[in-house]
C-alpha atoms as a PDB file:
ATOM      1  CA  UNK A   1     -44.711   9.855  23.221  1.00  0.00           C
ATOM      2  CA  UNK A   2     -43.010  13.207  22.525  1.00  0.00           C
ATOM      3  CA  UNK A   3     -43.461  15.780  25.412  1.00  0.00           C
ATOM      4  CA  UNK A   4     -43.129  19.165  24.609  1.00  0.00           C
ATOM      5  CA  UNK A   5     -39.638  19.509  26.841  1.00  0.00           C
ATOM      6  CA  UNK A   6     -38.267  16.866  24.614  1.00  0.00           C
ATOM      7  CA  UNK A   7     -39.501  18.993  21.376  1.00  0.00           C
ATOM      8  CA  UNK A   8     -38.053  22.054  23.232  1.00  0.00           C
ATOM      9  CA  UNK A   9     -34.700  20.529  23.820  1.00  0.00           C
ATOM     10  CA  UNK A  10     -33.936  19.196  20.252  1.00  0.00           C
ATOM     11  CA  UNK A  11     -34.532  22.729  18.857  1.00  0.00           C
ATOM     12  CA  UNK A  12     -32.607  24.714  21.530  1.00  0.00           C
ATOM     13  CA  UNK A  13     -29.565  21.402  20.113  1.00  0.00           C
ATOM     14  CA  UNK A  14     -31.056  22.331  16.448  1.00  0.00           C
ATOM     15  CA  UNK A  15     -30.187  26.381  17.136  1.00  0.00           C
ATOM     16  CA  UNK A  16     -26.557  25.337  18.803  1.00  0.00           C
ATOM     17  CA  UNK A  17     -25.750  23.804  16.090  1.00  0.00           C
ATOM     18  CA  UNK A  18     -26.678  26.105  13.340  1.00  0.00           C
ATOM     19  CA  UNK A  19     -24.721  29.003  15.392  1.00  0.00           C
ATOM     20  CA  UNK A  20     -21.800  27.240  15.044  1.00  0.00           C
ATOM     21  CA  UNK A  21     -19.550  28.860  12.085  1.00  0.00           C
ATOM     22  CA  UNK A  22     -18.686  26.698   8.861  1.00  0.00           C
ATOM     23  CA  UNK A  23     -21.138  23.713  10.368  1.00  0.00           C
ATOM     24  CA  UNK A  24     -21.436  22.601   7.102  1.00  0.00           C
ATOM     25  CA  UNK A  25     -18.333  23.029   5.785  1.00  0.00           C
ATOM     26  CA  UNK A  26     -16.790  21.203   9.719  1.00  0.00           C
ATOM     27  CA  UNK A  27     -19.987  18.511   8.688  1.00  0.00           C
ATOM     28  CA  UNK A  28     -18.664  17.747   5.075  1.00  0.00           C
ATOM     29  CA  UNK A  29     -15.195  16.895   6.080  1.00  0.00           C
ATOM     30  CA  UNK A  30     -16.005  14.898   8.641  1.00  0.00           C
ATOM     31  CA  UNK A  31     -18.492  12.898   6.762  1.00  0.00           C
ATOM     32  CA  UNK A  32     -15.928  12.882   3.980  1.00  0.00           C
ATOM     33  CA  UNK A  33     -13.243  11.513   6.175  1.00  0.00           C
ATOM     34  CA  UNK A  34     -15.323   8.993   7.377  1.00  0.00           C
ATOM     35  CA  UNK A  35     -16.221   7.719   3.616  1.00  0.00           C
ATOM     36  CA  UNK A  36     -12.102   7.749   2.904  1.00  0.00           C
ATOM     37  CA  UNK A  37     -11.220   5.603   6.584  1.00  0.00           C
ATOM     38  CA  UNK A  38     -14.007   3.114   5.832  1.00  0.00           C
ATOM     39  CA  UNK A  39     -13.775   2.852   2.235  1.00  0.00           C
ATOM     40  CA  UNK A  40      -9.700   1.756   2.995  1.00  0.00           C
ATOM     41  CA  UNK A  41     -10.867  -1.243   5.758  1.00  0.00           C
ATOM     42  CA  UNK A  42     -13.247  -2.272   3.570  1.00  0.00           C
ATOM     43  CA  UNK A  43     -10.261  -2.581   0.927  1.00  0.00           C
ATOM     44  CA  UNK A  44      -7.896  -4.013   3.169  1.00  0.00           C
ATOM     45  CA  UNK A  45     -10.607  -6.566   4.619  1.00  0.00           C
ATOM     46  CA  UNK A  46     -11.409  -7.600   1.117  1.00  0.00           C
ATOM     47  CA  UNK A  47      -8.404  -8.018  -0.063  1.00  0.00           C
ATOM     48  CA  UNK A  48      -7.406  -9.907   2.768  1.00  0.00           C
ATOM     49  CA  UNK A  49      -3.289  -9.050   2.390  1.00  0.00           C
ATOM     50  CA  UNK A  50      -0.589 -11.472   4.157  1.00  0.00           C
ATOM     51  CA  UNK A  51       2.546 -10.829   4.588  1.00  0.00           C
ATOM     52  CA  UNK A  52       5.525 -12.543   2.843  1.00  0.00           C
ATOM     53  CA  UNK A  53       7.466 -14.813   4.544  1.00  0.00           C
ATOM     54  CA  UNK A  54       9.964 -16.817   3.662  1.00  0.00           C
ATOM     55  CA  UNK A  55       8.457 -19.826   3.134  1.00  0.00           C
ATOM     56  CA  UNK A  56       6.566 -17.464   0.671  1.00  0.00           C
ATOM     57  CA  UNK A  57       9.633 -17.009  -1.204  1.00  0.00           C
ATOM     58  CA  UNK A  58      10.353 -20.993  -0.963  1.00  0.00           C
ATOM     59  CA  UNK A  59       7.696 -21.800  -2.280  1.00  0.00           C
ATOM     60  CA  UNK A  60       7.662 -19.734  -5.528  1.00  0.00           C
ATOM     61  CA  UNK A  61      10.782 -20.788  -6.347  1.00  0.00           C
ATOM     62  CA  UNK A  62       9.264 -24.199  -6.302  1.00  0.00           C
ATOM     63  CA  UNK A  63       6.690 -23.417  -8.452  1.00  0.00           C
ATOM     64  CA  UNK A  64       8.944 -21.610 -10.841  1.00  0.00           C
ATOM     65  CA  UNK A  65      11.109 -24.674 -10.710  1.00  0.00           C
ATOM     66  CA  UNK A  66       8.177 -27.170 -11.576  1.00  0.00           C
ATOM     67  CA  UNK A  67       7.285 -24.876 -14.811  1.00  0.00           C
ATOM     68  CA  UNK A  68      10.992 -24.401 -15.701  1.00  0.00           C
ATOM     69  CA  UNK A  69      11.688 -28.306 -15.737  1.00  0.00           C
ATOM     70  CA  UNK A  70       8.732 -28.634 -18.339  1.00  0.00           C
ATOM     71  CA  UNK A  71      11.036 -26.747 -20.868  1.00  0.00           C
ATOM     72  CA  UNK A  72      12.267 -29.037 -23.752  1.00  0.00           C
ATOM     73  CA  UNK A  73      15.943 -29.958 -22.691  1.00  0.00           C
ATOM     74  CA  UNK A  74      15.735 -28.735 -18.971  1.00  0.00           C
ATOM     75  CA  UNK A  75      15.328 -31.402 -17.027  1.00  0.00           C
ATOM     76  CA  UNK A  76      15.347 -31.270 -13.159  1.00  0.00           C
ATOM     77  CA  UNK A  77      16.256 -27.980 -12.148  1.00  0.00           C
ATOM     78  CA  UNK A  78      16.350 -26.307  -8.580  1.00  0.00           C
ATOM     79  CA  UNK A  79      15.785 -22.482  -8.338  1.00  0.00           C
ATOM     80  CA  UNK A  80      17.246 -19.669  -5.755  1.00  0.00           C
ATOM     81  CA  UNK A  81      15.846 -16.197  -5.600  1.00  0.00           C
ATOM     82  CA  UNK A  82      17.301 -13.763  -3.357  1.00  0.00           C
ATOM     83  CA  UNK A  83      15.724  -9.985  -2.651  1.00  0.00           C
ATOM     84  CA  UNK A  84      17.164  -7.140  -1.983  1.00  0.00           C
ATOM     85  CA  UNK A  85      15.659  -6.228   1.213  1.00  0.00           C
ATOM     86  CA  UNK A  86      12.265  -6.891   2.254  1.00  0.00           C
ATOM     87  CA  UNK A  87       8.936  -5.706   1.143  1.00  0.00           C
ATOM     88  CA  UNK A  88       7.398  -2.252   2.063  1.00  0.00           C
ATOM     89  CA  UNK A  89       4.138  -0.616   2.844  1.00  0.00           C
ATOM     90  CA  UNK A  90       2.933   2.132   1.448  1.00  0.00           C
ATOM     91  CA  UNK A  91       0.547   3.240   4.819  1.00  0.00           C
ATOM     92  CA  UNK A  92      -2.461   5.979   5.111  1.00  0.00           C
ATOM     93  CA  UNK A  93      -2.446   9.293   6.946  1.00  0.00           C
ATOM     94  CA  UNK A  94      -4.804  11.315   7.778  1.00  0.00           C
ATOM     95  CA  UNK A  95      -3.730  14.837   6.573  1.00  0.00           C
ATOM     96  CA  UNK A  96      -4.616  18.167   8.737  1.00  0.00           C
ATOM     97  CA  UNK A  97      -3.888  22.002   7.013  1.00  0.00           C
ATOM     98  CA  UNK A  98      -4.493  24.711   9.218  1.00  0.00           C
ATOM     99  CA  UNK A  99      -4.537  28.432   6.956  1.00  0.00           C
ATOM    100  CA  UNK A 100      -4.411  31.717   8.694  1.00  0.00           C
ATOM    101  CA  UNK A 101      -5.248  34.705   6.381  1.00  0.00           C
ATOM    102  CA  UNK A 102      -4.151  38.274   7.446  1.00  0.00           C
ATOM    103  CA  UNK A 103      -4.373  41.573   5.867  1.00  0.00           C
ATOM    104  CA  UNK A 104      -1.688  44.298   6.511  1.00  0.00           C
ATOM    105  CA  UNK A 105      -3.394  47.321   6.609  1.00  0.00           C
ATOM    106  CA  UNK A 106      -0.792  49.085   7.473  1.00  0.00           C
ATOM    107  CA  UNK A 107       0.266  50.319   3.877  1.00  0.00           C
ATOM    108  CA  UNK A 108      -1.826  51.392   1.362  1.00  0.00           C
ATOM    109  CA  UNK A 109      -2.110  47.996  -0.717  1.00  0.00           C
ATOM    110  CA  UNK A 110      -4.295  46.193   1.773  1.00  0.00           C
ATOM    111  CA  UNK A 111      -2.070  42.964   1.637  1.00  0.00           C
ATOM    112  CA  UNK A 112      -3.162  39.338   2.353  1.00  0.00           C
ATOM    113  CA  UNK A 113      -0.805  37.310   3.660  1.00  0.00           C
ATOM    114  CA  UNK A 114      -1.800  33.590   4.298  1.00  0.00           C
ATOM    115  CA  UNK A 115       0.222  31.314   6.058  1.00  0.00           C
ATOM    116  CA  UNK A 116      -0.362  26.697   5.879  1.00  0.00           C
ATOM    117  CA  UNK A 117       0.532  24.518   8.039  1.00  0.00           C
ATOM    118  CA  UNK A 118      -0.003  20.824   7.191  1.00  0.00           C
ATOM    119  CA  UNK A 119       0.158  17.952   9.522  1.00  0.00           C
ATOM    120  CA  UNK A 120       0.428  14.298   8.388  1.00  0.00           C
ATOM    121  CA  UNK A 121      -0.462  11.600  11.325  1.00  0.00           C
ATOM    122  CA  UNK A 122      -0.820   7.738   9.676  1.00  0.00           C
ATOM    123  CA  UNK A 123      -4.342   6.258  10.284  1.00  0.00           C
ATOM    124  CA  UNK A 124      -4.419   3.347  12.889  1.00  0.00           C
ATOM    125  CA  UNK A 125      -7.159   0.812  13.107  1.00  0.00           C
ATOM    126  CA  UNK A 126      -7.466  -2.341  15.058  1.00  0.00           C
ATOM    127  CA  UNK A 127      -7.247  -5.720  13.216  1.00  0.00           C
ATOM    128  CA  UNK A 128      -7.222  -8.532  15.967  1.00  0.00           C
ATOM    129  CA  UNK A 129      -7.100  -6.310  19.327  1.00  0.00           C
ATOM    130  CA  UNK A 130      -3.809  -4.877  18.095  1.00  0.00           C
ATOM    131  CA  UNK A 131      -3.680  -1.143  17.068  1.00  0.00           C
ATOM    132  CA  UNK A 132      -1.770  -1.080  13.491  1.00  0.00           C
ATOM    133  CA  UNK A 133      -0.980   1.518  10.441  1.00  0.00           C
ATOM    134  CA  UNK A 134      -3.813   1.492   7.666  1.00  0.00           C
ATOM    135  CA  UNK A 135      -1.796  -0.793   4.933  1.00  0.00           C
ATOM    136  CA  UNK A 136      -3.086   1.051   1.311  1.00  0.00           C
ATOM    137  CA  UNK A 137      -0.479  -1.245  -0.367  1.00  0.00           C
ATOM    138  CA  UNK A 138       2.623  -3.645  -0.057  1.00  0.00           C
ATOM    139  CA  UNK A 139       4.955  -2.636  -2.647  1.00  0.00           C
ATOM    140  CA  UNK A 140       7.343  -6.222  -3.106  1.00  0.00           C
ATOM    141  CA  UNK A 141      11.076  -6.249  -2.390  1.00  0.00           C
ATOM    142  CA  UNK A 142      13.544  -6.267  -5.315  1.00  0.00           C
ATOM    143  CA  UNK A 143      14.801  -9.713  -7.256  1.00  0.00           C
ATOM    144  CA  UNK A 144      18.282  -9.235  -6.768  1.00  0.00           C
ATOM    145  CA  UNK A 145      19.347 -12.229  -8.232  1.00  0.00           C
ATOM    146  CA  UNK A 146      18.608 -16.082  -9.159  1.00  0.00           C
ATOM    147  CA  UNK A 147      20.542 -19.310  -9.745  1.00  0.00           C
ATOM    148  CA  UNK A 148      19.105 -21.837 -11.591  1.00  0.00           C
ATOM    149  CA  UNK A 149      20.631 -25.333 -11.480  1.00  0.00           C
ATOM    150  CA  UNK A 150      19.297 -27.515 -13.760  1.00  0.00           C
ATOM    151  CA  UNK A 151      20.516 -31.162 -15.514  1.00  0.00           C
ATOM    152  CA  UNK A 152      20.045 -29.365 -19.544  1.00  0.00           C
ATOM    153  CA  UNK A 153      22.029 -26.139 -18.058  1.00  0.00           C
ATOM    154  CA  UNK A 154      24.982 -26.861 -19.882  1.00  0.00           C
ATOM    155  CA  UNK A 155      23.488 -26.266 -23.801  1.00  0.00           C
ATOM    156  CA  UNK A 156      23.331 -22.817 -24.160  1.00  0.00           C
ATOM    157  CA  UNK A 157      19.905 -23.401 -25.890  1.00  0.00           C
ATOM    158  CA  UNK A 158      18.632 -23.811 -22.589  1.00  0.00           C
ATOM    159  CA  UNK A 159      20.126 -21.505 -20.649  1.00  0.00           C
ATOM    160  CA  UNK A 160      18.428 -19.138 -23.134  1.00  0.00           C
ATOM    161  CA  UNK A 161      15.278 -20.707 -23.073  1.00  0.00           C
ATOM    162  CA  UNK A 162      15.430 -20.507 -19.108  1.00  0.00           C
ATOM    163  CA  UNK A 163      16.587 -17.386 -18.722  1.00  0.00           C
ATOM    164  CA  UNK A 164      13.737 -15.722 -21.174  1.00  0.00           C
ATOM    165  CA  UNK A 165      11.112 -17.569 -19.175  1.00  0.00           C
ATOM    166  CA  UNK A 166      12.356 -16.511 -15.775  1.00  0.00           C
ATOM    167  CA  UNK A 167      12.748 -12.422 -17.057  1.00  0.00           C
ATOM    168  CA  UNK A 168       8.829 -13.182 -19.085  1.00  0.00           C
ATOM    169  CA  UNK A 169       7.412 -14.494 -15.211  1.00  0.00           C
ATOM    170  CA  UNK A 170       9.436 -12.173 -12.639  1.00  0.00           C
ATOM    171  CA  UNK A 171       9.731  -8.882 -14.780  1.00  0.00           C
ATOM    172  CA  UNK A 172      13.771  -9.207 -13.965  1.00  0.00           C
ATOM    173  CA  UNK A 173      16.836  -7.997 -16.065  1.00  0.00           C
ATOM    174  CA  UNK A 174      18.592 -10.762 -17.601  1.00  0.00           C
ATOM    175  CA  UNK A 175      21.879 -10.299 -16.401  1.00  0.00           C
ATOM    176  CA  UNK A 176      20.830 -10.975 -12.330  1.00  0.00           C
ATOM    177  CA  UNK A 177      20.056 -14.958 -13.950  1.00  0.00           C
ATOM    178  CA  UNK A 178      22.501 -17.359 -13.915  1.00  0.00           C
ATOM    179  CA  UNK A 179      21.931 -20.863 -15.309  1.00  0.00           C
ATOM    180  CA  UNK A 180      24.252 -23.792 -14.379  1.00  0.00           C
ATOM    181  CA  UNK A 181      24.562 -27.543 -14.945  1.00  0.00           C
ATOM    182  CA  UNK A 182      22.964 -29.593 -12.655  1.00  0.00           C
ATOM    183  CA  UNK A 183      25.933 -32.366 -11.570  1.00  0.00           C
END
């Protein structure tokens, strides 16, 4: 049951409110910013992301081996990529401009002069009890090389065959492959 100093009290809030300047405007953005933050957990949640190890690393090259040794002539072959560095996150922030317009009045041209200030702080949430950076994406470290060693790595056939495979599944420049004869 509504009493009428209940009534009375959320229009005296109502009246507060609607004195404040740019409400809507202060309203928007927040509801807006809001919208952005959840819309990225729900990405990151979703796409569940782990981060690369290397036992990641190990065991691609294993699975790169196992598809490599099906090529006609290769044989058993053993695989070593190395990176250059490690992989990198691209992170979210949360991006505050603050514009002050004045007008020189001074001289007879009425100037505006308008001055921004931007401040970028990175968005933290909490995954596990543990305050961490808002992860947008993981951009992967660098093939720097790769050895194969494999028992057909001696026909140059091969070696071509291999090497077009390995630049067709890793995106790589030929020239950071080397193929070798397994002893």
């Amino acid at each position: 049951m509504t009493t009428n100093n209940d009534a009375a009290a959320k229009v005296g809030i109502i009246s507060k409110l609607k004195s404040v300047k740019h409400i809507e405007i202060i309203v928007a953005v927040t509801l807006i910013a809001v919208c952005i933050l959840g819309y990225f957990i729900y990405s990151q949640l979703k796409n569940d992301t782990k981060v690369s190890t290397a036992s990641d690393s190990e065991e691609l090259s294993v699975k790169i081996a196992d598809i490599i040794s099906e090529i006609d002539g290769v044989g058993k072959c053993e695989i070593l990529i190395t990176y250059d560095g490690s992989e990198r996150y691209e992170i979210a922030y949360d991006e505050e401009t603050v514009t002050t317009v004045t007008t020189d009045s001074d001289t007879n041209s009425n100037r505006v002069i308008e001055n921004s200030t931007t401040t970028s702080t990175p968005v933290i949430i909490t995954v596990d009890g543990k305050q961490q950076p808002l992860v947008i994406s993981t951009i992967p470290a660098e093939i720097d090389g790769i050895v194969v060693v494999a028992e057909g790595g001696d026909d140059v056939k091969v070696k071509i065959d291999i090497i077009n495979a390995l630049c067709a599944l890793l995106k790589v420049d030929g020239s950071k492959i080397k193929v070798y004869k397994m002893k």
